[in-house]
C-alpha atoms as a PDB file:
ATOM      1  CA  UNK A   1       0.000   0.000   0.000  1.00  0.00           C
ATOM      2  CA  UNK A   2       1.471   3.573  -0.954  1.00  0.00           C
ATOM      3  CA  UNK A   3       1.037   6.126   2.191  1.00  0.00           C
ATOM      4  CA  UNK A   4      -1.911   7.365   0.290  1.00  0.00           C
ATOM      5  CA  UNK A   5      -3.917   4.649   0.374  1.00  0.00           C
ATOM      6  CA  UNK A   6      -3.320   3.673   4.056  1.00  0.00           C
ATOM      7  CA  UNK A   7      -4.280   7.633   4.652  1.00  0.00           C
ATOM      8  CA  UNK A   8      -7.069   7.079   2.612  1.00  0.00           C
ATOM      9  CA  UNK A   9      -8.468   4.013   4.142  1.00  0.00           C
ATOM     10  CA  UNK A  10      -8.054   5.329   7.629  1.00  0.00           C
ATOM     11  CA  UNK A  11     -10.288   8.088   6.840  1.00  0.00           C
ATOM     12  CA  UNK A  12     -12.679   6.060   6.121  1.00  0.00           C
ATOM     13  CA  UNK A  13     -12.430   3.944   8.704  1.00  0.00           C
ATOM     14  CA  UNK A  14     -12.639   6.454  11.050  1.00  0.00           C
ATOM     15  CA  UNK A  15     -15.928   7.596   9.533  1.00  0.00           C
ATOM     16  CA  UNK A  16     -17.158   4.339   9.340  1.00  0.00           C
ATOM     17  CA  UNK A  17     -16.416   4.590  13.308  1.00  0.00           C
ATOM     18  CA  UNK A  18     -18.443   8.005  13.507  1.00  0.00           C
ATOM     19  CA  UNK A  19     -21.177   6.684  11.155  1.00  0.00           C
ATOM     20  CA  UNK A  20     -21.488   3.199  13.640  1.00  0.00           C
ATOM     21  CA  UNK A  21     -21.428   5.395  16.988  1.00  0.00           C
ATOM     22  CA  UNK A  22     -24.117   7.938  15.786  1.00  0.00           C
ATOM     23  CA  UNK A  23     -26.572   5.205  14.562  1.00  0.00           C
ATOM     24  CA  UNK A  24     -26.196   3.836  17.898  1.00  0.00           C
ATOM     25  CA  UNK A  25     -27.110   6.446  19.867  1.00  0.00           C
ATOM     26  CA  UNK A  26     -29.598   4.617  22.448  1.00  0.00           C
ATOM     27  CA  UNK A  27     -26.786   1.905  23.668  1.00  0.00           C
END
């Protein structure tokens, strides 16, 4: 993976994160 990519895919794992903990707001 180029330094990019890695960068890339963290973002989006980290909104994944934010998208999982605000649809979850009631646990």
């Amino acid at each position: 993976f180029t330094k990019e990519k890695i960068r890339e895919e963290k973002m989006t794992d980290d909104k994944g994160k934010q998208k999982a903990t605000n649809n979850q707001p009631n646990q």
